[in-house]
N, C-alpha and C. Protein backbone atom coordinates (compact mmCIF):
# COMPACT_ATOMS: atom_id res chain seq x y z
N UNK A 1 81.07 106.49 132.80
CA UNK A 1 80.80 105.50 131.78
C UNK A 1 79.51 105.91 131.04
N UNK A 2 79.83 105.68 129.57
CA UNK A 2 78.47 106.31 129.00
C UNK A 2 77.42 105.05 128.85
N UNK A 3 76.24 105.53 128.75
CA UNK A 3 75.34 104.71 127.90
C UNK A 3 75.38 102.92 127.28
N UNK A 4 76.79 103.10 125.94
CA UNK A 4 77.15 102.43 125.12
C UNK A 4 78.21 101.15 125.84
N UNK A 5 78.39 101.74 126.75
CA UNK A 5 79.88 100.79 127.52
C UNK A 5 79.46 99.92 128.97
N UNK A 6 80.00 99.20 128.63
CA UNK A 6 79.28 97.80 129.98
C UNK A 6 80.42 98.01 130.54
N UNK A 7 80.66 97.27 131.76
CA UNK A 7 81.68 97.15 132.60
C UNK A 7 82.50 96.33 132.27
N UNK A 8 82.21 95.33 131.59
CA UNK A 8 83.12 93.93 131.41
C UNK A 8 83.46 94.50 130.16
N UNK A 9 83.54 95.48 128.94
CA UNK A 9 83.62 95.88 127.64
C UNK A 9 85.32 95.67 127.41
N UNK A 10 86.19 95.93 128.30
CA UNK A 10 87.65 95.68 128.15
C UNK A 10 87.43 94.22 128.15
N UNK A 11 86.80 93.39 129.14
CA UNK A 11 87.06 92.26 128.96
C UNK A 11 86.65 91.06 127.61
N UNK A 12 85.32 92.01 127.33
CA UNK A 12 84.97 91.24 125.60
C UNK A 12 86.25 91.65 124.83
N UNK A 13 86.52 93.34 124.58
CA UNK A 13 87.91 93.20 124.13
C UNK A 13 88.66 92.43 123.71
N UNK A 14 89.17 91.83 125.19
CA UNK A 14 90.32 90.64 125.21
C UNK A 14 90.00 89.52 124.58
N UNK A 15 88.59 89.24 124.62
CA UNK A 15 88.40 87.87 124.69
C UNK A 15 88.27 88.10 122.52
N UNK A 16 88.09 88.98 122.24
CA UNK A 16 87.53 89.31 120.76
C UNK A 16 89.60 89.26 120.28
N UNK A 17 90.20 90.06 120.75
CA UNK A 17 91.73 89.94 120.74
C UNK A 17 92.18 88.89 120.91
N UNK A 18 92.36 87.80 121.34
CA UNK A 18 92.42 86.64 121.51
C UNK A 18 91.83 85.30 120.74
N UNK A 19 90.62 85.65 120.36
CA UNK A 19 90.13 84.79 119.15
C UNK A 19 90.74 85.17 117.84
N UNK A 20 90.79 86.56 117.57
CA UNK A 20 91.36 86.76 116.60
C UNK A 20 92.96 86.20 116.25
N UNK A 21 93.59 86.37 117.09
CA UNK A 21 95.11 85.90 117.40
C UNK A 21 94.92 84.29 117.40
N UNK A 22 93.65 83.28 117.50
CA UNK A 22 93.65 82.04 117.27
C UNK A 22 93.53 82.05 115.89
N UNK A 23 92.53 82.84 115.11
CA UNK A 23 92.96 82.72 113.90
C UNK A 23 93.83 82.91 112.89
N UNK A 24 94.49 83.92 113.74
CA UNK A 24 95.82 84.02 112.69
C UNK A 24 97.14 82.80 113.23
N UNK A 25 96.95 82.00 114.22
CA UNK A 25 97.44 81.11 113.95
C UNK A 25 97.09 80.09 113.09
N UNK A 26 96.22 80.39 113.10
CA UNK A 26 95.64 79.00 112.09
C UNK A 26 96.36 79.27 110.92
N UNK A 27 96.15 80.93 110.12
CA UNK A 27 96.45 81.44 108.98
C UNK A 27 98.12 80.75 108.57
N UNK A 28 98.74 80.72 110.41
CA UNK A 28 100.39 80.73 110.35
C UNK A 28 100.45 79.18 109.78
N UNK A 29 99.73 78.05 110.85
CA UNK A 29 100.14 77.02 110.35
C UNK A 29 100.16 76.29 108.77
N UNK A 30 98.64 76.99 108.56
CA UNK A 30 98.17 76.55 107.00
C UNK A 30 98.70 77.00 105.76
N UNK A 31 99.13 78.19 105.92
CA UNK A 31 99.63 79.25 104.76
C UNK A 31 101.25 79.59 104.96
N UNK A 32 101.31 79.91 106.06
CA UNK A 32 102.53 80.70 106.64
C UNK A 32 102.60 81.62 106.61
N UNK A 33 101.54 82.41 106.74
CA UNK A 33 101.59 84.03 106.48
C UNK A 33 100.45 84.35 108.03
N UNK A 34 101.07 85.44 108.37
CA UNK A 34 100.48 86.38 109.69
C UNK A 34 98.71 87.13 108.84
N UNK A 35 97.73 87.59 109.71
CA UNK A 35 96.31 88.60 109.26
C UNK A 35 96.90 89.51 108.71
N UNK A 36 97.91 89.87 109.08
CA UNK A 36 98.25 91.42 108.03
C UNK A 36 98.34 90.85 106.77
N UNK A 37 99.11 89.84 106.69
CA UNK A 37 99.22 89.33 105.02
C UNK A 37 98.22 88.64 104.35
N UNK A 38 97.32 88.00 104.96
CA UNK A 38 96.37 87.24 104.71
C UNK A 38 95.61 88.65 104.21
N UNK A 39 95.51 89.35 104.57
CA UNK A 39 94.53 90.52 104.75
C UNK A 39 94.97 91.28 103.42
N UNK A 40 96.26 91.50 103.44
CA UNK A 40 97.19 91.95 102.09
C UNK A 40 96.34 91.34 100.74
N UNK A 41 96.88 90.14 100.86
CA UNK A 41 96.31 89.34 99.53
C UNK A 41 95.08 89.93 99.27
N UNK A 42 93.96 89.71 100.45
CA UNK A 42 92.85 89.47 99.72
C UNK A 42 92.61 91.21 99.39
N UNK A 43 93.34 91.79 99.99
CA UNK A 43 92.54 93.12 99.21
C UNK A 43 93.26 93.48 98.11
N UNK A 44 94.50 92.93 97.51
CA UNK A 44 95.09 92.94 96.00
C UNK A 44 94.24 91.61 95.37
N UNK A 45 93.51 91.40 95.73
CA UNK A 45 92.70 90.54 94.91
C UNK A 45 92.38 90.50 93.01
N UNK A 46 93.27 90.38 92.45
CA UNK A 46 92.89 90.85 90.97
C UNK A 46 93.57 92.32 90.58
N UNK A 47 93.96 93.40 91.49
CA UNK A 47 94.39 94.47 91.07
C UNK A 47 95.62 95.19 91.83
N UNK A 48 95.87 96.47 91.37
CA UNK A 48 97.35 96.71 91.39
C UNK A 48 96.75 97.92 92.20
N UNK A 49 97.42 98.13 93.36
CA UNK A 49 97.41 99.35 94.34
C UNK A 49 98.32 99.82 94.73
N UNK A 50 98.41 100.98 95.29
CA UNK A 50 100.00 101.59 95.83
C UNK A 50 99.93 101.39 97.37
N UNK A 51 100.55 101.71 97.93
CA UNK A 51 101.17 101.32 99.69
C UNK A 51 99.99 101.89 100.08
N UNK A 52 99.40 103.46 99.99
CA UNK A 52 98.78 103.76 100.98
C UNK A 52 97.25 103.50 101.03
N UNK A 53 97.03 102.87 99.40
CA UNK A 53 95.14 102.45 99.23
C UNK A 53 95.53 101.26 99.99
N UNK A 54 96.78 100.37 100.41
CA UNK A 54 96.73 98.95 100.95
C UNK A 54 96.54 99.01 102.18
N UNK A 55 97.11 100.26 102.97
CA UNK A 55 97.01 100.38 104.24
C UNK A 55 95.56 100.86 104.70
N UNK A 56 94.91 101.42 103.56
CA UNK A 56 93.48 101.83 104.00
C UNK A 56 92.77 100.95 104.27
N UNK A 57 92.88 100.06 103.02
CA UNK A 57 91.73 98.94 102.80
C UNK A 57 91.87 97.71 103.58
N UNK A 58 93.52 98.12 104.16
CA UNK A 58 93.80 96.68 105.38
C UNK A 58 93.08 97.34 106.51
N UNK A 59 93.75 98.48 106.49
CA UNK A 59 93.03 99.33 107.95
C UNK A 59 94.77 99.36 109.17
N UNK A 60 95.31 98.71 108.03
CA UNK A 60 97.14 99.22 109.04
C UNK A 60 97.56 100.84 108.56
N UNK A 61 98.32 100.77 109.16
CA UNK A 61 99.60 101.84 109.58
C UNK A 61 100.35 101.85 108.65
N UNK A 62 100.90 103.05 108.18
CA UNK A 62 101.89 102.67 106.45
C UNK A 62 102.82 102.41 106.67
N UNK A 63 103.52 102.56 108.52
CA UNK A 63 104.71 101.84 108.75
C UNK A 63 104.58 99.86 108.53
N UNK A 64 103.45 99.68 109.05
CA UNK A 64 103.08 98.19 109.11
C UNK A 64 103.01 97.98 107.57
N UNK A 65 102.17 98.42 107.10
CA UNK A 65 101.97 98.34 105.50
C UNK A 65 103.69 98.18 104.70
N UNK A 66 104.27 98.66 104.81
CA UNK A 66 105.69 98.73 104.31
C UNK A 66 106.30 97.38 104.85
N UNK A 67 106.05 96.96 106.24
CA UNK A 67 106.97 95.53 106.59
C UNK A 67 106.19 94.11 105.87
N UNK A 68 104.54 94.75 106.23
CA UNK A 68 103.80 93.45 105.21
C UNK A 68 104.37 93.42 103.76
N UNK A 69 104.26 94.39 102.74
CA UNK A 69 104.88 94.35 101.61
C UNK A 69 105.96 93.69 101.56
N UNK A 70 107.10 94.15 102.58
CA UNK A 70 108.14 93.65 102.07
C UNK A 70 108.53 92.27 102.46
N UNK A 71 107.66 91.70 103.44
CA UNK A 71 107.44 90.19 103.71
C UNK A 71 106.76 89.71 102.06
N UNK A 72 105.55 90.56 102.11
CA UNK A 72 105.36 89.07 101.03
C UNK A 72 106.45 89.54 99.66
N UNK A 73 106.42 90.33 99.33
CA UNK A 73 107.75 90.01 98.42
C UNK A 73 108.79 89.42 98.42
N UNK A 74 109.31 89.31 99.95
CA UNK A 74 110.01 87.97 100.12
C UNK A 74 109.62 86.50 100.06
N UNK A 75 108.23 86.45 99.91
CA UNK A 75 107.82 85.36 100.18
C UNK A 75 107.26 84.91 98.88
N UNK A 76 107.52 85.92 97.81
CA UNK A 76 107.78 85.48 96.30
C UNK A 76 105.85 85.81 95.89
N UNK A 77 104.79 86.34 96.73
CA UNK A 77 103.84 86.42 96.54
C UNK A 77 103.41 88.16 96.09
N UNK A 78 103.50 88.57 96.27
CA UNK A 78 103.68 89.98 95.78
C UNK A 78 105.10 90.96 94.81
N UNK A 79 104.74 91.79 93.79
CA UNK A 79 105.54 92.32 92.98
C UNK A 79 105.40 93.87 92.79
N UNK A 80 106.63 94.70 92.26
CA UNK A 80 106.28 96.02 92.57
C UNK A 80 106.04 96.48 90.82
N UNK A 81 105.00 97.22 90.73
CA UNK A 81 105.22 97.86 89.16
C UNK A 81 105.13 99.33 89.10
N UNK A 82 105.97 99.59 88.31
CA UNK A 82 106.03 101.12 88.31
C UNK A 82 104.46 101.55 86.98
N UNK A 83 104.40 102.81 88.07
CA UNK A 83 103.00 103.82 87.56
C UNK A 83 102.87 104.20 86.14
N UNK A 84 101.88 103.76 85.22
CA UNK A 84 102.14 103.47 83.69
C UNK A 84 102.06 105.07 83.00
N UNK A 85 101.63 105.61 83.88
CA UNK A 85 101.69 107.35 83.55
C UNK A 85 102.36 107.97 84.03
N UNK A 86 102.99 107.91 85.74
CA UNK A 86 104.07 108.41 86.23
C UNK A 86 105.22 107.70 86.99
N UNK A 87 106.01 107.60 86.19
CA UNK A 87 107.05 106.42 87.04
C UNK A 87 107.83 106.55 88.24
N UNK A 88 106.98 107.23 88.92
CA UNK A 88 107.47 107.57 90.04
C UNK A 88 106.46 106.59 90.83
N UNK A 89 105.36 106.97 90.77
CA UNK A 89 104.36 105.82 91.34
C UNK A 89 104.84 105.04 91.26
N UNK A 90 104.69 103.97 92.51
CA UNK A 90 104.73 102.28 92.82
C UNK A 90 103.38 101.53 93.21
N UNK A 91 103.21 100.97 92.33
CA UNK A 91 101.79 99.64 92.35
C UNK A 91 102.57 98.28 92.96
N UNK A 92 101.37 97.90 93.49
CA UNK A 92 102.28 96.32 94.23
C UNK A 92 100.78 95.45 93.90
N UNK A 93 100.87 94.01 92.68
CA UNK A 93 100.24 93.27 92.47
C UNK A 93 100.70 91.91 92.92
N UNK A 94 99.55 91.05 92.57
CA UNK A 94 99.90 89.50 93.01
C UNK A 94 100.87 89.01 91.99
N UNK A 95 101.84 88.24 92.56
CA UNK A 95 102.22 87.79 91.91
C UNK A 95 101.45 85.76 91.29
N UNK A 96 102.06 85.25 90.29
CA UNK A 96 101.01 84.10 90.26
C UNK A 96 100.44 83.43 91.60
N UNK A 97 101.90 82.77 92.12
CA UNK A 97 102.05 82.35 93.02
C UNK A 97 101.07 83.08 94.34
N UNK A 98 101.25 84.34 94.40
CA UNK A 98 100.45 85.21 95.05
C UNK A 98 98.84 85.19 95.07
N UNK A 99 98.74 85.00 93.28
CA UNK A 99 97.08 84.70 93.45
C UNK A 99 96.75 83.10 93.68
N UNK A 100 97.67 82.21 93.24
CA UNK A 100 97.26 80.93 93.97
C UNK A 100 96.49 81.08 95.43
N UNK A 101 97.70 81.38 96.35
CA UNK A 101 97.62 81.87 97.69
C UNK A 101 96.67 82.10 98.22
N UNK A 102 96.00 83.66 97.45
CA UNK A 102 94.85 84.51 97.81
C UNK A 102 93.82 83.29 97.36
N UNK A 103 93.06 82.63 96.54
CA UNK A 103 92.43 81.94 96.32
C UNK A 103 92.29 80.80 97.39
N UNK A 104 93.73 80.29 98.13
CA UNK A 104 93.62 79.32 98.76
C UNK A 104 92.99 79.63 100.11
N UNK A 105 93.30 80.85 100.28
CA UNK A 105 93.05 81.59 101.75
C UNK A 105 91.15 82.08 101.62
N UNK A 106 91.05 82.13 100.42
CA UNK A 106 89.74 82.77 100.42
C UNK A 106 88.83 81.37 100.60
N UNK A 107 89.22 80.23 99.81
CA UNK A 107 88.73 79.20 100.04
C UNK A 107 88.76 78.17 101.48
N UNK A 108 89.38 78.78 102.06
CA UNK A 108 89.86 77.98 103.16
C UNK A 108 88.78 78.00 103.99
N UNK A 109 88.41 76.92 105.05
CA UNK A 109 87.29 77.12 106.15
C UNK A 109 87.77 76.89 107.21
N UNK A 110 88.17 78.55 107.61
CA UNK A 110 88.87 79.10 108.64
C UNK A 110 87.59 78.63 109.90
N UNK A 111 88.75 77.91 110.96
CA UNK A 111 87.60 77.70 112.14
C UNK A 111 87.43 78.92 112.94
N UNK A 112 86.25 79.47 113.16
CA UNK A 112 85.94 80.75 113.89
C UNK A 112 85.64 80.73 114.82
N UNK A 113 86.76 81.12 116.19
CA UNK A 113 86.14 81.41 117.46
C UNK A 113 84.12 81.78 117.58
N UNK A 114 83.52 80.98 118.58
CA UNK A 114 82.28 81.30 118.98
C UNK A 114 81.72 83.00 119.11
N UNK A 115 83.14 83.65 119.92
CA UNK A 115 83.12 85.26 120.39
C UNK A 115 83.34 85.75 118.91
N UNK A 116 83.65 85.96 117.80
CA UNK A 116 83.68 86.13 116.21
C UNK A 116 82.56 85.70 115.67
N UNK A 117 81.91 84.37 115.64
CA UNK A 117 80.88 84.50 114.99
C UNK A 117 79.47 85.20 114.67
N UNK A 118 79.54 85.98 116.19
CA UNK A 118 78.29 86.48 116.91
C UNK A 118 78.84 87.84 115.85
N UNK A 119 79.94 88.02 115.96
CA UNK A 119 80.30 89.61 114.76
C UNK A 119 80.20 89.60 113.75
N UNK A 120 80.45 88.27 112.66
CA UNK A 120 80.93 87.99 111.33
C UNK A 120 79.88 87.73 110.72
C-alpha cells in the first residue's frame, strides 16, 4: 500500500458510490432521466457536439454515450443534425423541450449526500 491509500479507501469508495446512486435517484424521480442523461444535457448546454466530444465531457464510454443519446432522443429531448461542412458528421443538440429540461435540472436543489459535499 502506498503512501496515498488508507485501508478503509475501498470502503469511502462505496460509501462515495452509493451517495452518488442516491442522487441519481432523486434525478429519476424528479426528471425521469438517469446521471448519464442529466449529465448529457448539461454538457449540450446551448451547443451542438458529436458523440465522441459528449463522451469526453461526460467522461462515459462511446458505447454508453450511444445508449444515452438514443434514450434522450426518445425522450423527445435531444436531436441529430448533420455537419454543415461535411454531411457525414453528426451533431446532437437540445432539443426545446431538451433545453427546458437542462435548465430545470441546473436549477434544481439537488439534496447532497454529507460524503459528496466534503468533494463538491
Amino acid at each position: 500500500m502506498n503512501e496515498t491509500q488508507s485501508p478503509n479507501c475501498i470502503c469511502t469508495l462505496r460509501n462515495i458510490y452509493k451517495a452518488i446512486g442516491e442522487c441519481e435517484q432523486q434525478l429519476m424521480q424528479e426528471f425521469g432521466l438517469n446521471l448519464n442523461e442529466a449529465m448529457t444535457l448539461c454538457t449540450l448546454n446551448k451547443q451542438s457536439l458529436c458523440a465522441s466530444e459528449i463522451a469526453e465531457a461526460a467522461g462515459m464510454q462511446c458505447s454508453q454515450t450511444s445508449k444515452v443519446i438514443k434514450s434522450l432522443e426518445d425522450k423527445g429531448l435531444l436531436e441529430r443534425q448533420l455537419g454543415k461542412s461535411d454531411k457525414r458528421n453528426m451533431f446532437f443538440v437540445l432539443t426545446e423541450t431538451g433545453d427546458k429540461v437542462q435548465k430545470q435540472i441546473t436549477g434544481y436543489q439537488l439534496c447532497v449526500p454529507e460524503i459528496l459535499k466534503q468533494l463538491i
